[in-house]
PDB file of N, CA and C in Angstrom:
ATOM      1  N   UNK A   1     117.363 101.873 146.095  1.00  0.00           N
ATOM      2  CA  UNK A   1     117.831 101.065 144.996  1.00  0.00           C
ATOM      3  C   UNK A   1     119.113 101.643 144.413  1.00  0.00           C
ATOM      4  N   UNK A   2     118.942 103.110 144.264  1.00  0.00           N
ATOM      5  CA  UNK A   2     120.236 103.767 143.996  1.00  0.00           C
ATOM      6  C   UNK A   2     121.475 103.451 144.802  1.00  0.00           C
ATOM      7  N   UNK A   3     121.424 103.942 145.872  1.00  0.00           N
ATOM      8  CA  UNK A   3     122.495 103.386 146.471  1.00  0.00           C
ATOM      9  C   UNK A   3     122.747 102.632 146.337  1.00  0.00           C
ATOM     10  N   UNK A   4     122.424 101.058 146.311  1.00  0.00           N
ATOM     11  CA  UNK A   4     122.798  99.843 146.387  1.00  0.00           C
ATOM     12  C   UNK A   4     123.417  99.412 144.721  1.00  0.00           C
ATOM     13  N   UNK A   5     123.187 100.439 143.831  1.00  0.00           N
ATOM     14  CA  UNK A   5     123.374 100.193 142.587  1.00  0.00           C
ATOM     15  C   UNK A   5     125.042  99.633 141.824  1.00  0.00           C
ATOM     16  N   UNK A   6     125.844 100.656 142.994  1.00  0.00           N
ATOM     17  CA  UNK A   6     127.412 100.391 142.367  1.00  0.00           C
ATOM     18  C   UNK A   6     127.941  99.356 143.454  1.00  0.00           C
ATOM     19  N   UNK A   7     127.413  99.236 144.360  1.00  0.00           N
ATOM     20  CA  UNK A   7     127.808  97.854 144.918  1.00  0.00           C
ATOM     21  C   UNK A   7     127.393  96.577 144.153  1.00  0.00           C
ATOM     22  N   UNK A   8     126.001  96.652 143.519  1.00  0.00           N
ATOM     23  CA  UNK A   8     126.110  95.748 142.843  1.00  0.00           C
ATOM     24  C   UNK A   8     126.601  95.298 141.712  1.00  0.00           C
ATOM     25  N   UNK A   9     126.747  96.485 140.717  1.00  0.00           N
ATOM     26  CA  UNK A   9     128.093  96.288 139.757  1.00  0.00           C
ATOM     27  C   UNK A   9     129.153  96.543 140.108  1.00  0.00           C
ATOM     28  N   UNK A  10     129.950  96.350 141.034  1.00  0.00           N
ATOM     29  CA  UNK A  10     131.478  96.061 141.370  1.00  0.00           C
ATOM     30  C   UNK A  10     131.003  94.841 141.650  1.00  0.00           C
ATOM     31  N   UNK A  11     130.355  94.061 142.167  1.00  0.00           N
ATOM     32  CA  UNK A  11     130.123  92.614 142.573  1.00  0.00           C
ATOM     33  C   UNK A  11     129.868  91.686 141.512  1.00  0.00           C
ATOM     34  N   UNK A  12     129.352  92.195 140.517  1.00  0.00           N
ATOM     35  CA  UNK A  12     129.560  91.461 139.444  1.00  0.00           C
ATOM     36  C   UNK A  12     130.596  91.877 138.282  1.00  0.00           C
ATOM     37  N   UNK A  13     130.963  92.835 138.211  1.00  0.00           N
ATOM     38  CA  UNK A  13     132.424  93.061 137.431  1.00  0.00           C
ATOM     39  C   UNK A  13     133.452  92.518 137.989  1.00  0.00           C
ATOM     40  N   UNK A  14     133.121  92.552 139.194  1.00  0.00           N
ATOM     41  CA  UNK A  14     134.295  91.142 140.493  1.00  0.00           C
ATOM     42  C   UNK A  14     134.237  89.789 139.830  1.00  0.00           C
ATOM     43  N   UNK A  15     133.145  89.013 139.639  1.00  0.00           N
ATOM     44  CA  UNK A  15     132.833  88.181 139.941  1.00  0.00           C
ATOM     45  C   UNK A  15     132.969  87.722 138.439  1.00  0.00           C
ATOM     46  N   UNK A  16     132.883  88.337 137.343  1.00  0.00           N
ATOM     47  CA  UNK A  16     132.525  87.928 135.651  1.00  0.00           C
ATOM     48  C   UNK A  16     133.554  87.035 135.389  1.00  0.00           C
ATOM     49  N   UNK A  17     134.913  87.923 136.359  1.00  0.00           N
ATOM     50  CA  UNK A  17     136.571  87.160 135.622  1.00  0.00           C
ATOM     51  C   UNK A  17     136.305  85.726 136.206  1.00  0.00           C
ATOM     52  N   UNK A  18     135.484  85.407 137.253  1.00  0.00           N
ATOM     53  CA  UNK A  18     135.533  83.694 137.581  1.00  0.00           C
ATOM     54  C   UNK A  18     134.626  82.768 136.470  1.00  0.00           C
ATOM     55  N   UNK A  19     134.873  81.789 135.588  1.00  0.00           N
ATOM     56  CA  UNK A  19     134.083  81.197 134.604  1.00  0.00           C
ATOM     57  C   UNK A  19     132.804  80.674 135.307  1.00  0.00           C
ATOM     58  N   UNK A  20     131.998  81.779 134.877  1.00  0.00           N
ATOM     59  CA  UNK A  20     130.455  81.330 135.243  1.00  0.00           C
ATOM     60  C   UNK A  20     129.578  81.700 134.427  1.00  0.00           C
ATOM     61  N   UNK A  21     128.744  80.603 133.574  1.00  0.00           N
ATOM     62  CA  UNK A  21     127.479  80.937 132.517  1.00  0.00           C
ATOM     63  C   UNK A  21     126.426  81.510 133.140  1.00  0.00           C
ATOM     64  N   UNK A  22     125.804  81.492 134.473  1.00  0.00           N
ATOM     65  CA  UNK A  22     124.626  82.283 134.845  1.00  0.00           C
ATOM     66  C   UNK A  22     125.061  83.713 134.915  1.00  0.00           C
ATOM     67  N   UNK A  23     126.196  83.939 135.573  1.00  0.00           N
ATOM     68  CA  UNK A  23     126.882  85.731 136.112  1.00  0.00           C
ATOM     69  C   UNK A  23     126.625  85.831 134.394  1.00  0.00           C
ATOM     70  N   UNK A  24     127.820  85.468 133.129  1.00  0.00           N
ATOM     71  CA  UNK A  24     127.761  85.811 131.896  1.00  0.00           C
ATOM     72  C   UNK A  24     126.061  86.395 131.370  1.00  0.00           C
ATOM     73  N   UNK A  25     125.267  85.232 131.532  1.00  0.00           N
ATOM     74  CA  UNK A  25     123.824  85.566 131.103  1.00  0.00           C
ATOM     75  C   UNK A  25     123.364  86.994 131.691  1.00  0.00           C
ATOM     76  N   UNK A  26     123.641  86.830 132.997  1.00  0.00           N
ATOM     77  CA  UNK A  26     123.099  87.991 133.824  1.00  0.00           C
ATOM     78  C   UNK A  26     123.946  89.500 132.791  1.00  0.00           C
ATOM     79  N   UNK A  27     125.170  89.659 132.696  1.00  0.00           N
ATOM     80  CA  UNK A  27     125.949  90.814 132.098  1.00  0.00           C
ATOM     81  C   UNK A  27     125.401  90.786 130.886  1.00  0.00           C
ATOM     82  N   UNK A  28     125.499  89.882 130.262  1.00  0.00           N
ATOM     83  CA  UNK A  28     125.323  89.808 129.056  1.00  0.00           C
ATOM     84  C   UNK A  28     123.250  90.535 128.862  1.00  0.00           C
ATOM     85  N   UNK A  29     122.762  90.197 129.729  1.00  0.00           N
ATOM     86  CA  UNK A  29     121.064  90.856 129.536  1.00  0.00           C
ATOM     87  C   UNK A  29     121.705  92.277 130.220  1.00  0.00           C
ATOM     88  N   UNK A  30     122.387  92.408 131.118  1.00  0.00           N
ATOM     89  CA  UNK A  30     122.435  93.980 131.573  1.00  0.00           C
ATOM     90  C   UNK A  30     123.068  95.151 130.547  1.00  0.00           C
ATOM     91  N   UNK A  31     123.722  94.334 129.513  1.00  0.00           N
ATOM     92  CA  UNK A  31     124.886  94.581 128.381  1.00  0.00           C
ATOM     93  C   UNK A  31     123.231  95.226 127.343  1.00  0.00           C
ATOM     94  N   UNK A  32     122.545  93.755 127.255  1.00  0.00           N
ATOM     95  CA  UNK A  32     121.291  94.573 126.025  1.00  0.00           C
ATOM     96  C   UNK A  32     120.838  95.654 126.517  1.00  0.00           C
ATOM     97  N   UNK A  33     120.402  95.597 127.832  1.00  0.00           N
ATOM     98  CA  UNK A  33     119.002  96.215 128.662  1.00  0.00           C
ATOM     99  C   UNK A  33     119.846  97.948 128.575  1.00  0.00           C
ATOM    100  N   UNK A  34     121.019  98.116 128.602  1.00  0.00           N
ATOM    101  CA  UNK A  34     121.933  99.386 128.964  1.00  0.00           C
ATOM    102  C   UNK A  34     121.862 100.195 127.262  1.00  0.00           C
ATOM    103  N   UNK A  35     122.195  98.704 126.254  1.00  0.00           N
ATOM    104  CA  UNK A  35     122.586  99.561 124.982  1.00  0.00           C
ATOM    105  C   UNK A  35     121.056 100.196 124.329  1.00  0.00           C
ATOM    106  N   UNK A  36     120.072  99.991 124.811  1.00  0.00           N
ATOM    107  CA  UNK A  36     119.032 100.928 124.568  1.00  0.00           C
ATOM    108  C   UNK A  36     119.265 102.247 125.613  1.00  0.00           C
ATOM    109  N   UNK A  37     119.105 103.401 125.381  1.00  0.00           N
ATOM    110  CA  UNK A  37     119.280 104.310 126.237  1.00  0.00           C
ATOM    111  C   UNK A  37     118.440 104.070 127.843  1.00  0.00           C
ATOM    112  N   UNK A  38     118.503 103.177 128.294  1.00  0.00           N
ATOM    113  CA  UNK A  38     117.285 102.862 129.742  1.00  0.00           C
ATOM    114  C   UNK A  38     118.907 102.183 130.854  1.00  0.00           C
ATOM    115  N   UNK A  39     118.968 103.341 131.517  1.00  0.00           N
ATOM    116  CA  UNK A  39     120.186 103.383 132.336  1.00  0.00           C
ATOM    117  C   UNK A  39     119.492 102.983 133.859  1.00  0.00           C
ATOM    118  N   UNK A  40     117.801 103.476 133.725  1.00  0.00           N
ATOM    119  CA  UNK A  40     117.409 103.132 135.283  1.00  0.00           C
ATOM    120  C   UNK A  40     116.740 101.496 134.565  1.00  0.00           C
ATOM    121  N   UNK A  41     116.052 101.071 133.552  1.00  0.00           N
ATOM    122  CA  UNK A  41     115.722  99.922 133.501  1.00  0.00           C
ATOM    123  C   UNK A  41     116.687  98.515 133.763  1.00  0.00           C
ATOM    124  N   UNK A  42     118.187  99.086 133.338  1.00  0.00           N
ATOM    125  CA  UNK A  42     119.484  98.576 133.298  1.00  0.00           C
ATOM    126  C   UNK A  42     119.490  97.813 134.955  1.00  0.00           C
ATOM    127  N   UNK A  43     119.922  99.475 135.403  1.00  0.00           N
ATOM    128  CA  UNK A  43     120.178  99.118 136.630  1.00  0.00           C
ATOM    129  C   UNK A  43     119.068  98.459 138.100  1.00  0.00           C
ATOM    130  N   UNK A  44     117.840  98.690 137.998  1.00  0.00           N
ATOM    131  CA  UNK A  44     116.550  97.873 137.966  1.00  0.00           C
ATOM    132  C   UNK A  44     117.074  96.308 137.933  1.00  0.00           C
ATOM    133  N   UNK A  45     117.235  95.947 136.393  1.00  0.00           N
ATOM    134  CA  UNK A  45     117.589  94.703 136.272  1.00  0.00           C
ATOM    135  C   UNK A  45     119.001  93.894 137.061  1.00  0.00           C
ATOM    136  N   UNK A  46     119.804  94.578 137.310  1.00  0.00           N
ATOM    137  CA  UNK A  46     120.846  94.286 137.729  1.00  0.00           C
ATOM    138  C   UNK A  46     120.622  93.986 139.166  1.00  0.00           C
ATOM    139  N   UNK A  47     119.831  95.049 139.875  1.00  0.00           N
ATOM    140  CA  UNK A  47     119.959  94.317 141.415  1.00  0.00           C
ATOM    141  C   UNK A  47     118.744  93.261 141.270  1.00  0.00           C
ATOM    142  N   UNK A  48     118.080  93.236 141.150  1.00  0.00           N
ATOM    143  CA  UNK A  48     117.140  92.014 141.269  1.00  0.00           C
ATOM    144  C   UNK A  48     117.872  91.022 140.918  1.00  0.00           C
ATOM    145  N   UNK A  49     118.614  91.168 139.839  1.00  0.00           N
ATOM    146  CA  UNK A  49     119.478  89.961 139.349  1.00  0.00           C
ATOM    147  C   UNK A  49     119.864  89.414 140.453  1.00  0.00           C
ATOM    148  N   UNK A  50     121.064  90.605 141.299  1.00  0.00           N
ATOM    149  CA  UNK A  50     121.877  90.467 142.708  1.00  0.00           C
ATOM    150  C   UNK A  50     121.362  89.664 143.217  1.00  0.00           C
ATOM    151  N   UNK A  51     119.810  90.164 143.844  1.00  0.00           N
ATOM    152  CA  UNK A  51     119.416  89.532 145.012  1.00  0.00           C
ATOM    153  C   UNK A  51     118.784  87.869 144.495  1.00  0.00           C
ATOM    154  N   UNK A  52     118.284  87.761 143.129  1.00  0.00           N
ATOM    155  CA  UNK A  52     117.971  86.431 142.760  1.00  0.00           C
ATOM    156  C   UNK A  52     119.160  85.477 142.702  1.00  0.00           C
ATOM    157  N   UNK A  53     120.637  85.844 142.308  1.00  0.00           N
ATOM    158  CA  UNK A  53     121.518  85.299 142.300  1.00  0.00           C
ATOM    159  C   UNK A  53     122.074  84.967 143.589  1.00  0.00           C
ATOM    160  N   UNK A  54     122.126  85.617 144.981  1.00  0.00           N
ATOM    161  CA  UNK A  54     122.417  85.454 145.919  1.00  0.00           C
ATOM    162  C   UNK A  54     121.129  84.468 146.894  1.00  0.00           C
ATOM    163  N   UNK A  55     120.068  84.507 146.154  1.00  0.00           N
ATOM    164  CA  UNK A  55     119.135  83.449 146.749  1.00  0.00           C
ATOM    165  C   UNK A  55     119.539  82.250 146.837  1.00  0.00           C
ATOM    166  N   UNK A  56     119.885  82.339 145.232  1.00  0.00           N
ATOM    167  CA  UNK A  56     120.423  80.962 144.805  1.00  0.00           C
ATOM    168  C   UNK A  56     121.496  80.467 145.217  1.00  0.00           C
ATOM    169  N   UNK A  57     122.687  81.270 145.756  1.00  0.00           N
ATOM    170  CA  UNK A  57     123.687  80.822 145.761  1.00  0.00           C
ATOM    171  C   UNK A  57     122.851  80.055 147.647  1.00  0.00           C
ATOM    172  N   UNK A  58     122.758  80.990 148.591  1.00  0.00           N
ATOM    173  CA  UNK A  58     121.878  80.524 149.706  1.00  0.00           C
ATOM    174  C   UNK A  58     121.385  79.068 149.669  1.00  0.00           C
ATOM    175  N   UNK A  59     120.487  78.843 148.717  1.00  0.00           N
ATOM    176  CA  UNK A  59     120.072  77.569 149.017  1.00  0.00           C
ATOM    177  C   UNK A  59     121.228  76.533 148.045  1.00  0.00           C
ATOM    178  N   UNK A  60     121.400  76.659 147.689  1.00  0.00           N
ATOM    179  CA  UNK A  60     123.011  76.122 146.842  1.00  0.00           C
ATOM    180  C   UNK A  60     123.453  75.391 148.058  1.00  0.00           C
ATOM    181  N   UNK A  61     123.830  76.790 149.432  1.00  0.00           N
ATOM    182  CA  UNK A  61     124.973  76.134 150.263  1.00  0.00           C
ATOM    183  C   UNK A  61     123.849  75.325 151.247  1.00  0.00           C
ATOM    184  N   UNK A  62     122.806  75.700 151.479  1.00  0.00           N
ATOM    185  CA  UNK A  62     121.690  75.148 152.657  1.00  0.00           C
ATOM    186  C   UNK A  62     121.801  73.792 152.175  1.00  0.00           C
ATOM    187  N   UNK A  63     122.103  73.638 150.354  1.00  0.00           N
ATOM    188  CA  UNK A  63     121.690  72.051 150.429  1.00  0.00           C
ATOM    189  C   UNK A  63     122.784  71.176 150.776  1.00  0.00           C
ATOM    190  N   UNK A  64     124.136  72.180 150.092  1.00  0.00           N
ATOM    191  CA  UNK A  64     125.538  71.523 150.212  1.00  0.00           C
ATOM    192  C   UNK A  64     125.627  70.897 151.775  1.00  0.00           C
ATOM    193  N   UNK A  65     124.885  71.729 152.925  1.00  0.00           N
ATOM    194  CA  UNK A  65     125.816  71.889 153.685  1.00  0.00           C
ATOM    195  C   UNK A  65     124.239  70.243 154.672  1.00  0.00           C
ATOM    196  N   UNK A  66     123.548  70.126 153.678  1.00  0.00           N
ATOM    197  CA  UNK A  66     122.159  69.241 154.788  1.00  0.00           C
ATOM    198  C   UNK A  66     122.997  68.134 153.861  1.00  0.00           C
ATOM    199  N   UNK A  67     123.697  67.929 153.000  1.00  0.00           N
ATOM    200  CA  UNK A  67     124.544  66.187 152.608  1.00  0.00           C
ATOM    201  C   UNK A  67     125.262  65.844 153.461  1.00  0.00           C
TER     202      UNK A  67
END
């Protein structure tokens, strides 16, 4: 999980500057979850985020692409 941790925040510090309300929600809960001292609960939350956000984007294109 560690490892995979700063790949996933460069991927979303990448990604914040494009106008998107789900990425925002997502920073914005990693923003609360951090300002309590819980740096592993933080980062915990953040890749699951990753991988739930990249599900989504997945079936996003599976549907784009069955029209």
């Amino acid at each position: 999980m560690f490892t995979e941790y700063p790949k996933v925040l460069n991927y979303f510090q990448q990604a914040i500057k494009r106008p998107n309300l789900e990425l925002k929600d997502i920073i914005d809960k990693f923003s609360y979850i951090k300002a309590y001292p819980n740096d592993v609960g933080a980062a915990l939350y953040l890749v699951s985020a990753y991988h739930e956000y990249q599900d989504h984007l997945a079936k996003l294109t599976a549907n784009a692409s069955v029209k």
